[in-house]
Protein backbone atom coordinates (compact mmCIF):
# COMPACT_ATOMS: atom_id res chain seq x y z
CA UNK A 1 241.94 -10.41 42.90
CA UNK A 2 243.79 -8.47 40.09
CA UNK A 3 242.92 -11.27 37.92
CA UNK A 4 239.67 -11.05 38.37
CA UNK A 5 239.88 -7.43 37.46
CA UNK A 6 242.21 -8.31 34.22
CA UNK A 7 239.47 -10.67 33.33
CA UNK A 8 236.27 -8.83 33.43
CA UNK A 9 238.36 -5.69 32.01
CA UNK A 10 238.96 -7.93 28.89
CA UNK A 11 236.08 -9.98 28.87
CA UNK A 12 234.30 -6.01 28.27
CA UNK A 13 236.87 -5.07 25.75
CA UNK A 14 237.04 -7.76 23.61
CA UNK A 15 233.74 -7.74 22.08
CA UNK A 16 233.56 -4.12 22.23
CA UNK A 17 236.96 -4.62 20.41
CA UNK A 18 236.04 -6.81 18.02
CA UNK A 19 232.86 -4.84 16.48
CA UNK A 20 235.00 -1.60 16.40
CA UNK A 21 237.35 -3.79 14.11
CA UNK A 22 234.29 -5.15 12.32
CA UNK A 23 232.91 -2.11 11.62
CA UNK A 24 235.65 -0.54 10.32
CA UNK A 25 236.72 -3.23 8.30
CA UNK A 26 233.01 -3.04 6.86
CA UNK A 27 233.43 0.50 6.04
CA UNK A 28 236.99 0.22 4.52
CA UNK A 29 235.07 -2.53 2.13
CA UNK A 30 232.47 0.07 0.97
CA UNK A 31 234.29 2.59 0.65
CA UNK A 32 236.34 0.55 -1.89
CA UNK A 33 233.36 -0.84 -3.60
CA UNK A 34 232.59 2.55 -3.88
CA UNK A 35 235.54 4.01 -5.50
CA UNK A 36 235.25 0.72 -7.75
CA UNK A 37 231.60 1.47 -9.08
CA UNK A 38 232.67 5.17 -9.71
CA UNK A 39 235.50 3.54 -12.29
CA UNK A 40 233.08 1.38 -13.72
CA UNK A 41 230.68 4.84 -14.16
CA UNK A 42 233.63 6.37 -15.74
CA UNK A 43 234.10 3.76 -17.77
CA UNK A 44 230.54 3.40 -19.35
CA UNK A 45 231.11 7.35 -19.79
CA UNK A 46 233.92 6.50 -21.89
CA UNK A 47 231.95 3.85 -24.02
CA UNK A 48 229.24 6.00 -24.59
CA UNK A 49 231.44 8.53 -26.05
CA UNK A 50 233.33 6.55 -28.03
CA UNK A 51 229.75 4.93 -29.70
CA UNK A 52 228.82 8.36 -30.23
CA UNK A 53 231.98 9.07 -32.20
CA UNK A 54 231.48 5.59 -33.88
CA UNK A 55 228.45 6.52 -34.68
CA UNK A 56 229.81 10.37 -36.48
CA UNK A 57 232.21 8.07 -38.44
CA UNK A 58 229.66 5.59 -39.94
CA UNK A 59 227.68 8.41 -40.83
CA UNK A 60 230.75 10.66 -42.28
CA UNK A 61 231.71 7.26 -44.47
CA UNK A 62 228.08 7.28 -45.36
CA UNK A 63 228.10 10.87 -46.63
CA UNK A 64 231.29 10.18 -48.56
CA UNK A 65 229.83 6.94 -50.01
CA UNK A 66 226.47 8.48 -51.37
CA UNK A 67 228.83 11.31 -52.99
CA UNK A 68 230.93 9.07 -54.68
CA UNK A 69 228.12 6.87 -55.51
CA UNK A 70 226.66 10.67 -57.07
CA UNK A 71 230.15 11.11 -58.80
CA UNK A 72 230.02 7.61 -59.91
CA UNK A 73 226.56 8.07 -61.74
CA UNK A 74 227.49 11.35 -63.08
CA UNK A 75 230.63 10.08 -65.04
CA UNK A 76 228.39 6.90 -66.44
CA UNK A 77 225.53 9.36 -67.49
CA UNK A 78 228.73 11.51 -68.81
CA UNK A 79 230.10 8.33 -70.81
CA UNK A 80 226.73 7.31 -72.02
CA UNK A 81 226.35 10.78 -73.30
CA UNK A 82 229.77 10.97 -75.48
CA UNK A 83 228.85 7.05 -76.65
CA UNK A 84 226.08 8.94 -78.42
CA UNK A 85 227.61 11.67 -79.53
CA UNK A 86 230.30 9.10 -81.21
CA UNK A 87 227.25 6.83 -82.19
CA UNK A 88 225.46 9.98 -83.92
CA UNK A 89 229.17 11.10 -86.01
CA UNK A 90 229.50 7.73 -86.68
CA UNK A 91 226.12 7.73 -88.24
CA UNK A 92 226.88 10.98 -90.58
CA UNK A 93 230.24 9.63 -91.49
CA UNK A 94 229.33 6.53 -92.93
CA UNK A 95 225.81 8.46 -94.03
CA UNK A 96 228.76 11.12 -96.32
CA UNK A 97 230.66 8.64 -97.09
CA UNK A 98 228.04 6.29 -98.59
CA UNK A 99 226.39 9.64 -100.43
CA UNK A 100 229.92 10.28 -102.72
């Protein structure tokens, strides 16, 4: 008789048992799928900010690259300008010295 007992006893508590054990083991799972997708948030945080400051560097090298391209054009206008003036006394030497 107290086998009986023993065996309807565990013949209750095992299944009962056994989704208590499922069930938490489902919500241990989650909850660390959970703390996994908030890394993966963090991360694409992260990425964002560093293609924002990508994007402030390409345009700071773009900046610098249109002022030297400025600097660059004002030093051939500047060049072009004393070619002429050494064109022009060219032009009045050899003008004086073909007058004497």
């Amino acid at each position: 008789m107290l086998i009986t007992i023993m065996s309807i006893n565990f013949n209750t508590i095992a299944p009962i048992s056994a989704t208590v054990l499922s069930i938490g083991g489902l919500i241990f799972q989650i909850g660390k799928h959970s703390e996994k997708l908030d890394i993966l948030s963090n991360k694409v945080y992260a990425q964002e900010k560093k293609v924002d400051e990508n994007y402030k560097y390409i345009n700071d090298m773009k900046i610098f690259m249109s002022r030297s391209d400025e600097k660059l054009d004002d030093m051939n206008n500047n060049i072009k300008d004393i070619k002429n003036k050494l064109e022009k006394m060219e032009d009045k030497i050899y003008f004086n010295y073909k007058v004497k």
